[in-house]
C-alpha atoms as a PDB file:
ATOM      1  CA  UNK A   1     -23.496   3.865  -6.212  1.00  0.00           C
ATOM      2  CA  UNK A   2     -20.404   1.778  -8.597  1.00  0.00           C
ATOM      3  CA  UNK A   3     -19.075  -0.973  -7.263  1.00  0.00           C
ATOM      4  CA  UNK A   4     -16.339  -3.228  -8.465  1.00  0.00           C
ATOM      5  CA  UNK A   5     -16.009  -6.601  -6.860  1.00  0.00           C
ATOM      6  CA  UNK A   6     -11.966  -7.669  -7.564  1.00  0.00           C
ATOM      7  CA  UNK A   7      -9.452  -9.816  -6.069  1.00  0.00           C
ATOM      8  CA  UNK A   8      -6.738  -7.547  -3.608  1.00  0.00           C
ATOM      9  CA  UNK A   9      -4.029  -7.900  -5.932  1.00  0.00           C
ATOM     10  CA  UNK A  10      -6.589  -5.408  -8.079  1.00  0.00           C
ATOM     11  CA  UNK A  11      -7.787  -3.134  -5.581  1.00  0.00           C
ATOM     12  CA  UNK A  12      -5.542   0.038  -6.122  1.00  0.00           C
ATOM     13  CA  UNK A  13      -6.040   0.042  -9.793  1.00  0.00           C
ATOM     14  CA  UNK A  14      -9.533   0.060  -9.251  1.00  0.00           C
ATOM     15  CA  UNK A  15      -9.593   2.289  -6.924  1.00  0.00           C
ATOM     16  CA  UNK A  16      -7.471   4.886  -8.974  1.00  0.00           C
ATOM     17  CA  UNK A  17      -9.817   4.081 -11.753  1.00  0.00           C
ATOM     18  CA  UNK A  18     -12.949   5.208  -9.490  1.00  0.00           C
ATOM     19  CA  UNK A  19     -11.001   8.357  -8.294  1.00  0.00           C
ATOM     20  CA  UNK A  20     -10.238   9.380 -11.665  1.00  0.00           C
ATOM     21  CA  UNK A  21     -13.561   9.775 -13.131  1.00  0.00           C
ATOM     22  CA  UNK A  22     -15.822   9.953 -10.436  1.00  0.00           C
ATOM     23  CA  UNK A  23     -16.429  12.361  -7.344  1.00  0.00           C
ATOM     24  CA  UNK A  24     -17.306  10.825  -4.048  1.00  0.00           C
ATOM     25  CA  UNK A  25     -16.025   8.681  -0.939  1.00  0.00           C
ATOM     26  CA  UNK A  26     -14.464   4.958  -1.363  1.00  0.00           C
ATOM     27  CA  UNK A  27     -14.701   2.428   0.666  1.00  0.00           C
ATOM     28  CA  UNK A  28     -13.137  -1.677   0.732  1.00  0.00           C
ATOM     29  CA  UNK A  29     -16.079  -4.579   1.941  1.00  0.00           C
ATOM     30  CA  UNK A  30     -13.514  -7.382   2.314  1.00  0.00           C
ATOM     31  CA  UNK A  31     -14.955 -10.600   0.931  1.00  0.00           C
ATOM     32  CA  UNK A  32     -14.625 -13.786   2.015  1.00  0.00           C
ATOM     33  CA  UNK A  33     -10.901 -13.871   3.075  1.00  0.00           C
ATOM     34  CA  UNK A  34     -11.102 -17.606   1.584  1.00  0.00           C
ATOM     35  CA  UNK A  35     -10.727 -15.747  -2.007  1.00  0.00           C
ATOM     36  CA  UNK A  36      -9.075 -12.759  -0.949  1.00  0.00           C
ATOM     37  CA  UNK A  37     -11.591 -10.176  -2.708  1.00  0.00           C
ATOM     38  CA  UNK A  38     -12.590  -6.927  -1.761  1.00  0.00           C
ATOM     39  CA  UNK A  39     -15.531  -4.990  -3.316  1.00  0.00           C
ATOM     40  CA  UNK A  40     -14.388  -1.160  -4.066  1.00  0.00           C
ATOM     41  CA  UNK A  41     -17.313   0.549  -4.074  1.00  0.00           C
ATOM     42  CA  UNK A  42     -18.111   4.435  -4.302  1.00  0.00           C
ATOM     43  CA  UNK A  43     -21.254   6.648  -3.379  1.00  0.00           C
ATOM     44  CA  UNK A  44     -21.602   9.024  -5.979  1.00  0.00           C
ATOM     45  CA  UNK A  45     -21.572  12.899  -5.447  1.00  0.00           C
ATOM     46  CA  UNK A  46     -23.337  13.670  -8.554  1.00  0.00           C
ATOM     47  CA  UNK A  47     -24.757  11.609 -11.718  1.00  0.00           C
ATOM     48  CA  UNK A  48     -21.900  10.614 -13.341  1.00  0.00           C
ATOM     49  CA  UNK A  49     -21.096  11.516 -17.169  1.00  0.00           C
ATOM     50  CA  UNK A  50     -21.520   8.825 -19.706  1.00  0.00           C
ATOM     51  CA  UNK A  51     -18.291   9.618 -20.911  1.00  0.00           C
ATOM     52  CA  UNK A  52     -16.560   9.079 -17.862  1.00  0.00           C
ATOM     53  CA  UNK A  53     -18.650   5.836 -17.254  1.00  0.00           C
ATOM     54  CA  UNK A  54     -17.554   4.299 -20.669  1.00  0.00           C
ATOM     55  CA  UNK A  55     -13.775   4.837 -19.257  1.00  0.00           C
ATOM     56  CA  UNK A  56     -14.655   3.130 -16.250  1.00  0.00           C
ATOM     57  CA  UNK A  57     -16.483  -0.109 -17.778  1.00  0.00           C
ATOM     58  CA  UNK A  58     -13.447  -0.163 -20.362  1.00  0.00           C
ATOM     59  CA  UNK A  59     -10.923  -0.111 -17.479  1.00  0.00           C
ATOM     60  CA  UNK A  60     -13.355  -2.874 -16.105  1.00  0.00           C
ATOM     61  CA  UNK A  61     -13.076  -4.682 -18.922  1.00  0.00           C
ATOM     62  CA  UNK A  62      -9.293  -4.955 -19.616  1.00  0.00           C
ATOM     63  CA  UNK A  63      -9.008  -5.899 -16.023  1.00  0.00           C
ATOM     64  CA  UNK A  64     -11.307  -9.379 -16.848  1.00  0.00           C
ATOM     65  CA  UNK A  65      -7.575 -10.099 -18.222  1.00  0.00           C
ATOM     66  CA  UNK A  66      -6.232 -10.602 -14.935  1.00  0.00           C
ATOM     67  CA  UNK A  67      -9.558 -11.522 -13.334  1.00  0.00           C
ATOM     68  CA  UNK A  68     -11.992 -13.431 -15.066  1.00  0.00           C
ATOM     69  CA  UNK A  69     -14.978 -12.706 -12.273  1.00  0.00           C
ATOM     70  CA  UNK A  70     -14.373  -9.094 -11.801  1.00  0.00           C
ATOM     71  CA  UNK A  71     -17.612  -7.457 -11.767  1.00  0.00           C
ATOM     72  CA  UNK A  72     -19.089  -3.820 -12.176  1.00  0.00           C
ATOM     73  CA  UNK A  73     -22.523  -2.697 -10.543  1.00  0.00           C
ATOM     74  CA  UNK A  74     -24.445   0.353 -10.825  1.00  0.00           C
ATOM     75  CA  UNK A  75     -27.291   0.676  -8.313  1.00  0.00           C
ATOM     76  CA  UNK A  76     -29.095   4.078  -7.237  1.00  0.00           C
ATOM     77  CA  UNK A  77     -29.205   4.028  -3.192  1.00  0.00           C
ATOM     78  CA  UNK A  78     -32.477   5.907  -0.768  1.00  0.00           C
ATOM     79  CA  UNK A  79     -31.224   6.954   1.917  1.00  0.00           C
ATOM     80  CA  UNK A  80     -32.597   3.681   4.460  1.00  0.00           C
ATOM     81  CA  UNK A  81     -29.354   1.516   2.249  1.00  0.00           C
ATOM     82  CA  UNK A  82     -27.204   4.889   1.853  1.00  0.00           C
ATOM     83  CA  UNK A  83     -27.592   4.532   5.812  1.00  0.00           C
ATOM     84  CA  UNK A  84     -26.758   0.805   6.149  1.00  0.00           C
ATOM     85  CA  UNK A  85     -24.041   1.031   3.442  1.00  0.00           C
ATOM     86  CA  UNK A  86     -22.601   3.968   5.368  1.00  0.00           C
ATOM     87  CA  UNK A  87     -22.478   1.843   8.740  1.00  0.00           C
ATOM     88  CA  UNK A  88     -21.030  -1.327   7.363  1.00  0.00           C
ATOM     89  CA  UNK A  89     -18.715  -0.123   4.554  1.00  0.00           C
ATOM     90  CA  UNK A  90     -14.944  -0.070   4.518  1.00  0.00           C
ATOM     91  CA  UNK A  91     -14.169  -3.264   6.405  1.00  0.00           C
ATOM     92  CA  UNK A  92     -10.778  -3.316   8.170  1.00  0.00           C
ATOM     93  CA  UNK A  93      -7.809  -4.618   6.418  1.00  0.00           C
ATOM     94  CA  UNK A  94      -6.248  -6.784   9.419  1.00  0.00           C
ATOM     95  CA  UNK A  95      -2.653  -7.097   9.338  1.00  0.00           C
ATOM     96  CA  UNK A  96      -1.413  -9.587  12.243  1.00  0.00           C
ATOM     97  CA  UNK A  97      -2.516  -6.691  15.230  1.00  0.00           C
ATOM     98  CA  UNK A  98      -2.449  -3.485  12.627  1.00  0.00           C
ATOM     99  CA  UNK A  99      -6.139  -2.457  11.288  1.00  0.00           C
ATOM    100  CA  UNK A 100      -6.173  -0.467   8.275  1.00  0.00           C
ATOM    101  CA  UNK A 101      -9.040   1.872   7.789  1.00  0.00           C
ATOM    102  CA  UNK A 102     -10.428   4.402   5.372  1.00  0.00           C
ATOM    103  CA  UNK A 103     -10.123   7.944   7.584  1.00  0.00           C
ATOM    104  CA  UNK A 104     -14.166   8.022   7.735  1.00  0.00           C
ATOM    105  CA  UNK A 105     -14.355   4.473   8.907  1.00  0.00           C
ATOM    106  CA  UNK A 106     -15.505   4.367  12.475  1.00  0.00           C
ATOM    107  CA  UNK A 107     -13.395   2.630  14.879  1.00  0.00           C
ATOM    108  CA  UNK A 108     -15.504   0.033  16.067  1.00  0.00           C
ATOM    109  CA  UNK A 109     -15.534  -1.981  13.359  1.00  0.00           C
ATOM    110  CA  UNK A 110     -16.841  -5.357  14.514  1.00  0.00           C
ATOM    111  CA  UNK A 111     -13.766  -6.601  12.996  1.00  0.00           C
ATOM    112  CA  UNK A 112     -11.298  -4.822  14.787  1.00  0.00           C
ATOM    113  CA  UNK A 113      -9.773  -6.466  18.017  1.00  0.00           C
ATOM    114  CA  UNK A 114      -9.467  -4.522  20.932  1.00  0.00           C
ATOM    115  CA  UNK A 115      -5.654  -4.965  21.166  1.00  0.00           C
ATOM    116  CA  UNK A 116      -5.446  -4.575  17.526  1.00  0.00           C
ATOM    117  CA  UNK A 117      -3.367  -0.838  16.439  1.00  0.00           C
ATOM    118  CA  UNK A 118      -5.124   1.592  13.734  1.00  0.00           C
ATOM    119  CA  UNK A 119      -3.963   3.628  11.010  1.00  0.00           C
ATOM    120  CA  UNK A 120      -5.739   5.449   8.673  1.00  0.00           C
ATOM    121  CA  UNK A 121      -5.629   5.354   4.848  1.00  0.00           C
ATOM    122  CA  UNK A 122      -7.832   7.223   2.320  1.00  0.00           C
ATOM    123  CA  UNK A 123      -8.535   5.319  -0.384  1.00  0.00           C
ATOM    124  CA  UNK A 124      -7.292   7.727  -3.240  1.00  0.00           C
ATOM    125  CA  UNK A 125      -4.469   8.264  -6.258  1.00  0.00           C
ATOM    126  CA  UNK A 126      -1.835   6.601  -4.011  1.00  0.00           C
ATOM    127  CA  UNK A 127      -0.526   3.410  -4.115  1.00  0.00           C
ATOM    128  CA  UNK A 128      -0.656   1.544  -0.848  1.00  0.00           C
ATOM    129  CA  UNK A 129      -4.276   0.844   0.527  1.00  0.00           C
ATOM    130  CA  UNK A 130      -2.893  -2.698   2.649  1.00  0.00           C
ATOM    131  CA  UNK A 131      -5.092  -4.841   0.105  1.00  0.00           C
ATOM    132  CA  UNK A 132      -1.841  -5.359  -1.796  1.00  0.00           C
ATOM    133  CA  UNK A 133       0.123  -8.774  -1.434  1.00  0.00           C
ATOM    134  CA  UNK A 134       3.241  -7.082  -1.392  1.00  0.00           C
ATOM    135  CA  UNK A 135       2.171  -4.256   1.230  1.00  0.00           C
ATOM    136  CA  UNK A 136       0.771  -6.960   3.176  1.00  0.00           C
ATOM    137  CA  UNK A 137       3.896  -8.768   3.070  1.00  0.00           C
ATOM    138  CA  UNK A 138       6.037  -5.514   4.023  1.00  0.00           C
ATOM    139  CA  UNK A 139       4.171  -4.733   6.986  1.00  0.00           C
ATOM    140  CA  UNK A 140       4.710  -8.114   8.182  1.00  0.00           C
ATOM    141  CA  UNK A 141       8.770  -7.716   8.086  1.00  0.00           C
ATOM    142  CA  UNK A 142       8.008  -4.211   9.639  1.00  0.00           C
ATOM    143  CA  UNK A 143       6.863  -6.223  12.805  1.00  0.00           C
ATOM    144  CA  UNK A 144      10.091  -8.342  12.843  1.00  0.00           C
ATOM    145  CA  UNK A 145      12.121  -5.636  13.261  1.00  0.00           C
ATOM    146  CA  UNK A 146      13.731  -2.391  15.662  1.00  0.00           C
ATOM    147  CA  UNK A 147      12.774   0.208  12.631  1.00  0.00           C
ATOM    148  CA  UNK A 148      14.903   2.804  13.913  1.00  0.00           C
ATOM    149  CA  UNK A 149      15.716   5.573  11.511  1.00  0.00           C
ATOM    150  CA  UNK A 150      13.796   4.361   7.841  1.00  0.00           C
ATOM    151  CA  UNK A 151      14.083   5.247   4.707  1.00  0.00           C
ATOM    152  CA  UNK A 152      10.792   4.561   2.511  1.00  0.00           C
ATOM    153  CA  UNK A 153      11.802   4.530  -1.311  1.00  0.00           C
ATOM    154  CA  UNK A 154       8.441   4.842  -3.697  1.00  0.00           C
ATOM    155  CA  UNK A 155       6.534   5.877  -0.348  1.00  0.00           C
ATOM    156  CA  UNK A 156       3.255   5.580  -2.326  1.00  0.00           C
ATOM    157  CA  UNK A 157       0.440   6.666   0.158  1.00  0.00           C
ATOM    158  CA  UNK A 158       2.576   7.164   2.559  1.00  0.00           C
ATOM    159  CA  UNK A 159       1.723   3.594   4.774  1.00  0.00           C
ATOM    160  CA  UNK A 160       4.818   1.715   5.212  1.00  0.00           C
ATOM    161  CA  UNK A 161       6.118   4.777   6.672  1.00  0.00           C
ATOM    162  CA  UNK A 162       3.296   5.284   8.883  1.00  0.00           C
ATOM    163  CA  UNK A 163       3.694   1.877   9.964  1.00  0.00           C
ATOM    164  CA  UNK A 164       7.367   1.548  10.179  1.00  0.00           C
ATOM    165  CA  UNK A 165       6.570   4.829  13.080  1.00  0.00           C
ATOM    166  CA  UNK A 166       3.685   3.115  14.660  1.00  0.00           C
ATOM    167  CA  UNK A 167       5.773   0.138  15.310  1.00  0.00           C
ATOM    168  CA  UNK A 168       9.358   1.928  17.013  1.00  0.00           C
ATOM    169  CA  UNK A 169      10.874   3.496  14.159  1.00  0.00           C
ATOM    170  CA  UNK A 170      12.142   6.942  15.598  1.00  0.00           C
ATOM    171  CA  UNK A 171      12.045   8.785  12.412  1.00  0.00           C
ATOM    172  CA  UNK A 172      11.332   7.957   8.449  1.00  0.00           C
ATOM    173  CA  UNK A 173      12.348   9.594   6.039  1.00  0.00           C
ATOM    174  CA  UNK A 174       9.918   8.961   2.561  1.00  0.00           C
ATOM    175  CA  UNK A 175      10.578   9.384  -0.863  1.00  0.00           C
ATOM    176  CA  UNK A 176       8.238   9.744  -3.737  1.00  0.00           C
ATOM    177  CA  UNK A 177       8.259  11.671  -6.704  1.00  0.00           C
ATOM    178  CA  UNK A 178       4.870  11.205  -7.740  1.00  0.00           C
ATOM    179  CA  UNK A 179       2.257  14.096  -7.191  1.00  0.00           C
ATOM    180  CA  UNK A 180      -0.974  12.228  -6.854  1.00  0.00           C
ATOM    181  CA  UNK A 181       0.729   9.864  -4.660  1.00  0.00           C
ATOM    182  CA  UNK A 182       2.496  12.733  -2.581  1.00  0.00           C
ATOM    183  CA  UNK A 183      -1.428  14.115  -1.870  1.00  0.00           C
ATOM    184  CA  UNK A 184      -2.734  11.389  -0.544  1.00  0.00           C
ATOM    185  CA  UNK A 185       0.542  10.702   1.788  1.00  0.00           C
ATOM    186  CA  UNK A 186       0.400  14.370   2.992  1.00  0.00           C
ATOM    187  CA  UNK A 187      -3.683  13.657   3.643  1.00  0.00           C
ATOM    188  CA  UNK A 188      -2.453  10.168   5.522  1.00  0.00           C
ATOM    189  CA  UNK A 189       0.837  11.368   7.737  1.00  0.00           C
ATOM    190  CA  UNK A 190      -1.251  14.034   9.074  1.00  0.00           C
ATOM    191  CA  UNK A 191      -4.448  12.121   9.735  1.00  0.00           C
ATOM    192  CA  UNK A 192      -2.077  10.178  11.956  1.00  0.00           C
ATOM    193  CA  UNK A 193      -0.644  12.296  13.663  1.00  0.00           C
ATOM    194  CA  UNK A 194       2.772  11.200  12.120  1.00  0.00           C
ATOM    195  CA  UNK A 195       4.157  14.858  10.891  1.00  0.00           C
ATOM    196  CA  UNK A 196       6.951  14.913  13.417  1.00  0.00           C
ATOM    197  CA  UNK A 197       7.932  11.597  12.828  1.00  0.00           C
ATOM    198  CA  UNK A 198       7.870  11.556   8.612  1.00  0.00           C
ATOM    199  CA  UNK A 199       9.680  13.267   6.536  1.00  0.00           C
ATOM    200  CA  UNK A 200       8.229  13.209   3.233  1.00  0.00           C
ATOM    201  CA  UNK A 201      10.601  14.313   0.047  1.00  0.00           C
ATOM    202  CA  UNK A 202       9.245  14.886  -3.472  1.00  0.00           C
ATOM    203  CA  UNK A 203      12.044  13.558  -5.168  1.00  0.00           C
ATOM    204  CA  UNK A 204      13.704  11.085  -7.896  1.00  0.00           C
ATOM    205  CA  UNK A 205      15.452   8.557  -5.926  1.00  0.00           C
ATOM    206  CA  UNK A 206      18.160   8.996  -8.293  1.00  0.00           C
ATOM    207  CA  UNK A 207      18.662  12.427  -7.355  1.00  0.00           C
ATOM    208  CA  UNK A 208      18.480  11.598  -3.695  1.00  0.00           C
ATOM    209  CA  UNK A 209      21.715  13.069  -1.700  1.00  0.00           C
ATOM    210  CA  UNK A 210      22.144  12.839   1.818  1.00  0.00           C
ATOM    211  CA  UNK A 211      25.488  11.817   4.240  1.00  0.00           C
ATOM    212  CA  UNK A 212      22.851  10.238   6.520  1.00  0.00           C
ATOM    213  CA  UNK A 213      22.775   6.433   6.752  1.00  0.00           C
ATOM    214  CA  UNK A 214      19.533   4.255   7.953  1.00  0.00           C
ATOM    215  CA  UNK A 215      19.092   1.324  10.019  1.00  0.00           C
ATOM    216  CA  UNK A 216      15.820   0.117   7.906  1.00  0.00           C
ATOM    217  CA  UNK A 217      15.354   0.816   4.124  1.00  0.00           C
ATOM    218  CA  UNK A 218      11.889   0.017   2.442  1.00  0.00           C
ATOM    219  CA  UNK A 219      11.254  -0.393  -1.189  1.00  0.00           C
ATOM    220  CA  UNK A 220       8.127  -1.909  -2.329  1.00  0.00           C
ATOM    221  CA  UNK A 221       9.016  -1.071  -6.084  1.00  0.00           C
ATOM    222  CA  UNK A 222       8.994  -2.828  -9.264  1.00  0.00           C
ATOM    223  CA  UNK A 223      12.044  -5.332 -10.026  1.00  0.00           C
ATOM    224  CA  UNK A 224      13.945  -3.305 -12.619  1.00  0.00           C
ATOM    225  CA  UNK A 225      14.004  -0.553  -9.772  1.00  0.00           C
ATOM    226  CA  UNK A 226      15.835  -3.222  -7.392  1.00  0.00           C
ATOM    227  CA  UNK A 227      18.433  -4.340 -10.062  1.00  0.00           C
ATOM    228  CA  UNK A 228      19.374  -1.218 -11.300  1.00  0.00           C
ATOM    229  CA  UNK A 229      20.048   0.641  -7.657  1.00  0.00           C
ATOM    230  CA  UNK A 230      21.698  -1.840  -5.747  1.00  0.00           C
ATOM    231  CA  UNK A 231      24.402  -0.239  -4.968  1.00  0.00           C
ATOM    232  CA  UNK A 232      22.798   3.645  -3.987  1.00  0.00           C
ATOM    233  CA  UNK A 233      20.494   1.486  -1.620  1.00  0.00           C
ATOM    234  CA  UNK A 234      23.629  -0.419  -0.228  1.00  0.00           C
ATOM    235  CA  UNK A 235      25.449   2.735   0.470  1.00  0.00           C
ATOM    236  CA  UNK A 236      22.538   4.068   2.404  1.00  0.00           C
ATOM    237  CA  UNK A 237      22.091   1.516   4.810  1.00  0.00           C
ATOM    238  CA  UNK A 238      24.428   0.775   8.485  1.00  0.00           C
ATOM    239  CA  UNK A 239      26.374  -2.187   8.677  1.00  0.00           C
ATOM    240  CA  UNK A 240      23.964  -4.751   9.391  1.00  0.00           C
ATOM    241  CA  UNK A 241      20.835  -2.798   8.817  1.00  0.00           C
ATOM    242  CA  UNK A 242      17.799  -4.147   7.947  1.00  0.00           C
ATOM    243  CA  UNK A 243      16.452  -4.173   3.820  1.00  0.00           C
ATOM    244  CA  UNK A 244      12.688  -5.287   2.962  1.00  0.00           C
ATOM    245  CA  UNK A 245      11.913  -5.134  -0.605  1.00  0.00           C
ATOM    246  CA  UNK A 246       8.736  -6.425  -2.794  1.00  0.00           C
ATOM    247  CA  UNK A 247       7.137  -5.305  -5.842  1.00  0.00           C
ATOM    248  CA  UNK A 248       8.305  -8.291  -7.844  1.00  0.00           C
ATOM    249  CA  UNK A 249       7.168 -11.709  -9.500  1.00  0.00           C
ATOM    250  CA  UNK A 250       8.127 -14.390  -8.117  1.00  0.00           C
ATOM    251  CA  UNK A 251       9.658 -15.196 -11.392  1.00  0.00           C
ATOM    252  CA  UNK A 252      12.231 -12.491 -10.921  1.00  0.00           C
ATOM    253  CA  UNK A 253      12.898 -13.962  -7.342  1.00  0.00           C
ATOM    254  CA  UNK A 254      16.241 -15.620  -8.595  1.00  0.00           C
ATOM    255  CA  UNK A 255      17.550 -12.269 -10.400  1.00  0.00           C
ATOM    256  CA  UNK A 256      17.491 -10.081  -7.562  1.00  0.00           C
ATOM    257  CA  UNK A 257      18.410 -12.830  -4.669  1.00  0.00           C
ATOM    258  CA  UNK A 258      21.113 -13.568  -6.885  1.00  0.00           C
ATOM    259  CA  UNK A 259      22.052  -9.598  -6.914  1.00  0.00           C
ATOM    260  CA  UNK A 260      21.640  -8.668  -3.530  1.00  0.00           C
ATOM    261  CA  UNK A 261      22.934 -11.830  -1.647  1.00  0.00           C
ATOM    262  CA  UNK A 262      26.520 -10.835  -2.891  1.00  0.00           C
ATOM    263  CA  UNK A 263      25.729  -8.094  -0.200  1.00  0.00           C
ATOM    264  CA  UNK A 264      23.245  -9.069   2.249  1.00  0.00           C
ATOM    265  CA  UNK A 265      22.128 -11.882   4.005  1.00  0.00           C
ATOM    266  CA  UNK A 266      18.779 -12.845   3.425  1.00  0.00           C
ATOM    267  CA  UNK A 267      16.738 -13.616   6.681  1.00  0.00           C
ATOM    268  CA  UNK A 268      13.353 -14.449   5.089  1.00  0.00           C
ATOM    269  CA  UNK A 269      11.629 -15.053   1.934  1.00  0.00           C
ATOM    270  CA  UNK A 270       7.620 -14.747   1.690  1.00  0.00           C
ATOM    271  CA  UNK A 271       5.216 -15.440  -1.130  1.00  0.00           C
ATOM    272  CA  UNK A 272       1.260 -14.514  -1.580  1.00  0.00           C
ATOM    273  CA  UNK A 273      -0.605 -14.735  -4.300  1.00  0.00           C
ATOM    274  CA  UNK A 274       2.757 -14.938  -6.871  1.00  0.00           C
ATOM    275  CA  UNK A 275       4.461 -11.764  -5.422  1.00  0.00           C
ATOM    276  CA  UNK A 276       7.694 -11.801  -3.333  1.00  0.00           C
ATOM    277  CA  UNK A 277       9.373 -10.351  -0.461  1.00  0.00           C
ATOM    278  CA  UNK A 278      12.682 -10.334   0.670  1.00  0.00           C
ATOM    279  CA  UNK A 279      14.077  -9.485   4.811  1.00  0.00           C
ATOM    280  CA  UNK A 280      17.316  -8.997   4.662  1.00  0.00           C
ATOM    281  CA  UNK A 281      20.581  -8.050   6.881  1.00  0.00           C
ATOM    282  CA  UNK A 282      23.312  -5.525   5.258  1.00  0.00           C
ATOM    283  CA  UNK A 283      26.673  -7.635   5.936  1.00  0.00           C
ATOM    284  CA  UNK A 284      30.428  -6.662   6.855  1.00  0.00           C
ATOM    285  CA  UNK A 285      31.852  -7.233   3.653  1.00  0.00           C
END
């Protein structure tokens, strides 16, 4: 068994990192929410090649950049602690009332609530496990709001969508033109039940058409994204619609609130861990 014991902001990276060179399932132990860490961990299929193990400690490695107490174990597992890891792996991310789970996850989690919703996600190539500060801080907005008909732009795995459906939207429409992403939100609409509901596209948001207009627009994308598509976004969205966007610094906060206020009214404004997100309202003018 590998694990990898990282703060969330580093948990997808990680977890791509594990996907790519090794075979097996994935699962999230959430750490002491105090210091918002998660331990990625992976039961191995076969022995893994040295070659592929040198990638992963060097990926390790240049992560210690970011996070100084990162930390990469190797440990063979009988099958007494392959049982015990199997029952107690993959702690719920816990979202307000929304737990996120890896699909093989069972339900009763001791740290699910009983009025709590599920979704599942499988950890994979995908962006978008719920570890991340600025998925965290999407879904959060998601709950503020009648979702109505969404657009999801960079859909990732596939979750904001699912979650935009689980909490009233009547229809999403998700856009991602990235093939190992667009696997693993295939694998997730359909393990919830969410293929009538999402409409997933494998397309460049630049080459995006449609006469359509949405009451909710998601983009949890990087800031040069937001600046440079202002106005395709704007012309999507009704008259008073609602806009959440993250992906961005907050040192890049005053750039795109000074871009997008010119055009929207800005409801909220939420920080964790550095990142920002913005809640907006499309205006009249």
């Amino acid at each position: 068994m590998i694990s990898i014991d990282i703060t969330d902001e580093y948990v997808e990276p990680v977890t791509n990192l594990l996907a790519t060179y090794t075979t097996g399932l994935i699962y999230y132990t959430s750490l002491s929410e105090s210091t918002n860490r998660t331990k990625v961990e992976i039961c191995l299929e076969d022995s893994i090649d040295s070659n592929n193990f040198e990638f992963i400690n060097i990926g390790v490695n240049l992560l210690k950049a970011f996070d100084q107490d990162i930390n990469l174990d190797v440990s063979e597992i009988n099958e007494k602690s392959l049982s015990e890891f199997m029952d107690h792996a993959g702690d719920a991310t816990i979202i307000d009332d929304l737990s996120i789970l890896p699909k093989f996850t069972s339900q009763n989690n001791q740290n699910i609530i009983s009025s709590s919703k599920t979704i599942f996600i499988k950890p994979g190539l995908g962006f978008g496990t719920g570890k991340h500060p600025t998925t965290k801080q999407c879904i959060k907005q998601i709950h503020n709001i009648d979702n109505g008909y969404v657009l999801d732009i960079g859909a990732g795995s596939g979750i904001l969508s699912i979650v935009s459906c689980l909490y009233g939207a009547s229809k999403c429409v998700a856009i991602e033109n990235d093939e190992l992403a667009i696997n693993n939100a295939i694998y997730n609409i359909k393990v919830n039940n969410m293929e009538n509901k999402i409409e997933l596209v494998n397309i460049n948001f630049d080459n995006y058409n449609t006469s359509n207009l949405f009451d909710t627009i998601l983009a949890n994308v990087d800031h040069t994204f937001l600046l440079n598509h202002i106005s395709n976004v704007k012309k999507l969205l009704k008259p008073e619609g609602n806009l959440i966007i993250s992906g961005f610094k907050k040192n890049m906060q005053n750039n795109i609130l000074k871009l997008y206020s010119e055009f929207f009214d800005i409801i909220e404004i939420t920080h964790e861990n550095d990142w920002s997100c913005f809640r907006m309202l499309k205006n009249e003018s």
